[in-house]
Protein backbone atom coordinates (compact mmCIF):
# COMPACT_ATOMS: atom_id res chain seq x y z
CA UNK A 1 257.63 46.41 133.23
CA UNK A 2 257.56 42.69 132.90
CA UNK A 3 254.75 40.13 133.73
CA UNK A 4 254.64 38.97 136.78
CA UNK A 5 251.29 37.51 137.93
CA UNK A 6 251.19 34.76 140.95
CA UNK A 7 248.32 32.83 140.21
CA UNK A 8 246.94 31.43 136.65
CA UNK A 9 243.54 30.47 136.11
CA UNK A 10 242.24 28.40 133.74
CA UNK A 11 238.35 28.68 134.06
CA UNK A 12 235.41 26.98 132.10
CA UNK A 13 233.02 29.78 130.48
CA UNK A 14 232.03 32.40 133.15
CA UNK A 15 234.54 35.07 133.86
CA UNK A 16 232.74 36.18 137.36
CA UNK A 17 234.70 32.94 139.06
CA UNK A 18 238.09 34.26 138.16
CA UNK A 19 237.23 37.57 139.79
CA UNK A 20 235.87 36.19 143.21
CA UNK A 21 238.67 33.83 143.15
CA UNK A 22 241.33 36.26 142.49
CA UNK A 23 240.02 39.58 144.39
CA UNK A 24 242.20 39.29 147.87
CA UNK A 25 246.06 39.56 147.75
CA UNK A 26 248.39 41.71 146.78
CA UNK A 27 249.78 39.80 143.24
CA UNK A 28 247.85 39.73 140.18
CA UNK A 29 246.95 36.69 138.59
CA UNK A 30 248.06 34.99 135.32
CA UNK A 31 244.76 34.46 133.66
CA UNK A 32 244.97 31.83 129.96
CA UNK A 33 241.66 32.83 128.34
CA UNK A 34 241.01 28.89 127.97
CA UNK A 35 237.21 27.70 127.74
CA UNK A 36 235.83 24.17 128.94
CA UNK A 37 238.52 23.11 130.57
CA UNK A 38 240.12 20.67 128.05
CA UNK A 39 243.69 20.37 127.62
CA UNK A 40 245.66 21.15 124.67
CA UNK A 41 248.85 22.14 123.68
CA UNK A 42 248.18 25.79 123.29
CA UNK A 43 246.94 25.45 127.35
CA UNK A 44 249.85 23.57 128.28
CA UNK A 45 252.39 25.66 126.84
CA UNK A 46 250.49 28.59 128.50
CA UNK A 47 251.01 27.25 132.24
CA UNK A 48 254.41 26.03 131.46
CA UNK A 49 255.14 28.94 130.69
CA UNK A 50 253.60 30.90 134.14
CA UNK A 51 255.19 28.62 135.87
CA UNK A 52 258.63 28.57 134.33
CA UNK A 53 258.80 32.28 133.62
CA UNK A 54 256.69 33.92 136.22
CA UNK A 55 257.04 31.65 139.03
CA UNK A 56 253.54 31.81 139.95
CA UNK A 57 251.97 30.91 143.28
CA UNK A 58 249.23 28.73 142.10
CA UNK A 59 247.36 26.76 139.59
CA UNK A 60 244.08 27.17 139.32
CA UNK A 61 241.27 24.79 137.52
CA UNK A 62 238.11 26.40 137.83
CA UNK A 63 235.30 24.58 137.00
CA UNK A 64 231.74 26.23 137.59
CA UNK A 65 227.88 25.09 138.34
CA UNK A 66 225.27 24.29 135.56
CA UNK A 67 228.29 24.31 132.70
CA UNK A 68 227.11 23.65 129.22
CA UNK A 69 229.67 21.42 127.99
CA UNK A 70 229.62 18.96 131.37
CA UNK A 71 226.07 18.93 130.79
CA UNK A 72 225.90 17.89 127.14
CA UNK A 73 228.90 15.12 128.01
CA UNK A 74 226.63 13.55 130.58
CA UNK A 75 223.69 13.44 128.02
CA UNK A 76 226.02 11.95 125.29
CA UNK A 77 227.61 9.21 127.75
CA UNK A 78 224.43 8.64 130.00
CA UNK A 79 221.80 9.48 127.35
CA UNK A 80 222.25 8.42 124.80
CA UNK A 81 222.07 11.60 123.52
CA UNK A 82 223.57 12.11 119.80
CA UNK A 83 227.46 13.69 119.97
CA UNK A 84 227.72 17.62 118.52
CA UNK A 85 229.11 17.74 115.11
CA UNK A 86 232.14 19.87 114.00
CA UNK A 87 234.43 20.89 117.20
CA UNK A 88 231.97 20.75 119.91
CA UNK A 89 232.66 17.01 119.33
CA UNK A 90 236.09 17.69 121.22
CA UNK A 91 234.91 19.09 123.81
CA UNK A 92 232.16 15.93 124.56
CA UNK A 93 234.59 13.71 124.32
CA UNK A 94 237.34 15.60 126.60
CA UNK A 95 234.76 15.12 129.30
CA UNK A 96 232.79 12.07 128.76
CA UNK A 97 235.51 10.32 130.68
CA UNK A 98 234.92 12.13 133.84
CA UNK A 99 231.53 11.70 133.63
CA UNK A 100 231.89 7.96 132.97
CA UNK A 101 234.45 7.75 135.91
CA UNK A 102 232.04 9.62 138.51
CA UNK A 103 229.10 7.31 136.91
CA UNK A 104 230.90 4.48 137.83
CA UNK A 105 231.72 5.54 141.47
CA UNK A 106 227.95 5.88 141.71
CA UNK A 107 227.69 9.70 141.06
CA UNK A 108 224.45 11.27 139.06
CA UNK A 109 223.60 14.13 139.78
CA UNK A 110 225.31 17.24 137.62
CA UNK A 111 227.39 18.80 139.88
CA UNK A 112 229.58 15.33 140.93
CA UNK A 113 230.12 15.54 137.29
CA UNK A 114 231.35 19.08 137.15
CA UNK A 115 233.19 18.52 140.51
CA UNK A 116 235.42 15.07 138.89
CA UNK A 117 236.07 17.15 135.75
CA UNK A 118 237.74 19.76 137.30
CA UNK A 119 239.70 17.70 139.22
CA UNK A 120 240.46 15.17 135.88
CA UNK A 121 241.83 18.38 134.44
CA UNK A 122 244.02 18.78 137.20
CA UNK A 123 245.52 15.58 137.26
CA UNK A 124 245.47 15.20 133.35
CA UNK A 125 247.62 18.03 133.35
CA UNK A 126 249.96 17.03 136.56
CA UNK A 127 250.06 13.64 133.90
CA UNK A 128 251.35 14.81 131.05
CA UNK A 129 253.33 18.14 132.15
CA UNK A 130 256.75 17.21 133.23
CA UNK A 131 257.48 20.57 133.82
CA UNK A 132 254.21 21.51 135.98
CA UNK A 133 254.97 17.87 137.60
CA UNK A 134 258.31 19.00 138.51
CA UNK A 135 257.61 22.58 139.23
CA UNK A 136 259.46 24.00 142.11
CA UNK A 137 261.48 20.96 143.30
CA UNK A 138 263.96 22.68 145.12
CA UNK A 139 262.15 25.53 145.35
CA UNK A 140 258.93 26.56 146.33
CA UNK A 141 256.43 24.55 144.74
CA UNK A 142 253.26 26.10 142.99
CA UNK A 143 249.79 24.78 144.57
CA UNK A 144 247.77 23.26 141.93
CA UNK A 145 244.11 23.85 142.71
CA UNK A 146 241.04 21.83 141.34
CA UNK A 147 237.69 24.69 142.37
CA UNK A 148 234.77 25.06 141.69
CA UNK A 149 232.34 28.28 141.16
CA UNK A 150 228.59 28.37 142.80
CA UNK A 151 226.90 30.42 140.37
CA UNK A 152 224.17 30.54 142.61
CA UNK A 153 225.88 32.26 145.75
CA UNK A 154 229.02 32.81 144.57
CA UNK A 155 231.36 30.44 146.62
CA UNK A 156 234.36 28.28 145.20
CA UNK A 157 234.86 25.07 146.36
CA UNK A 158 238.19 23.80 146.63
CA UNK A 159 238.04 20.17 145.51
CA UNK A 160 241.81 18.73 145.21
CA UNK A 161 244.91 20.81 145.96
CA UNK A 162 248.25 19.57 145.03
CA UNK A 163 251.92 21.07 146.34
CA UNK A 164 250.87 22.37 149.90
């Protein structure tokens, strides 16, 4: 029996999202244990790879609410704030540029931040992926999904879809 899920996620820290998200329908999903939601390689090979292989049905980028990582960006770019040593350093400066971007459309508040970093990640990848670019020309074409995760009440908000 080979793999065959329909939709990959690739979620920040909380695995609760990925279940809510991914409970209805009758095809599993294709799940890259990725944290933070910065790209790399490793990621990109991952989703080439679902969709090239397993022709899956969607793309997901799941950010969620009060994240760590968005939260310690926004302190570092807005405050000053001193960057994280040793590979937390990555991480910061992965997502300082969404924060900076949302600053400069006028945004402050937290979630805007989390919100335009999910949806950076998105397009970052749709950027530099020819193959996820290109997926399904011809074809049926994957959606590519920018969410986010209430942790709060439980709700995903759908943010920027691509391929409809």
């Amino acid at each position: 029996m080979g793999q065959s899920p329909g939709r990959p996620c690739l979620p920040a820290v909380t695995p609760g999202p990925r279940r809510v998200a991914f409970r209805r329908g009758t095809r599993r999903h294709f799940h890259h244990p990725h944290r933070r939601e910065v790209v790399d390689a490793a990621v990109l090979a991952s989703l080439e790879f679902a969709v090239e292989a397993l022709d899956v049905e969607v793309l997901v980028v799941l950010g969620h609410e009060s994240c760590g990582a968005v939260k310690a960006a926004a302190a570092v770019a807005l405050d000053g704030a001193e960057v994280p040593t040793g590979h937390q350093r990555t991480i910061v400066e992965q997502i300082m540029p969404s924060i900076l971007s949302a600053k400069s459309a006028g945004s402050i508040l937290l979630s805007i931040f989390e919100h335009a970093h999910a949806e950076a990640i998105r397009s970052k990848i749709m950027g530099i992926s020819p193959v996820i670019k290109g997926c399904g020309q011809g074809v049926v074409r994957p959606r590519f999904i920018a969410a986010h995760y209430s942790l709060a009440d439980g709700s995903i908000d759908y943010l920027s879809v691509e391929g409809v």
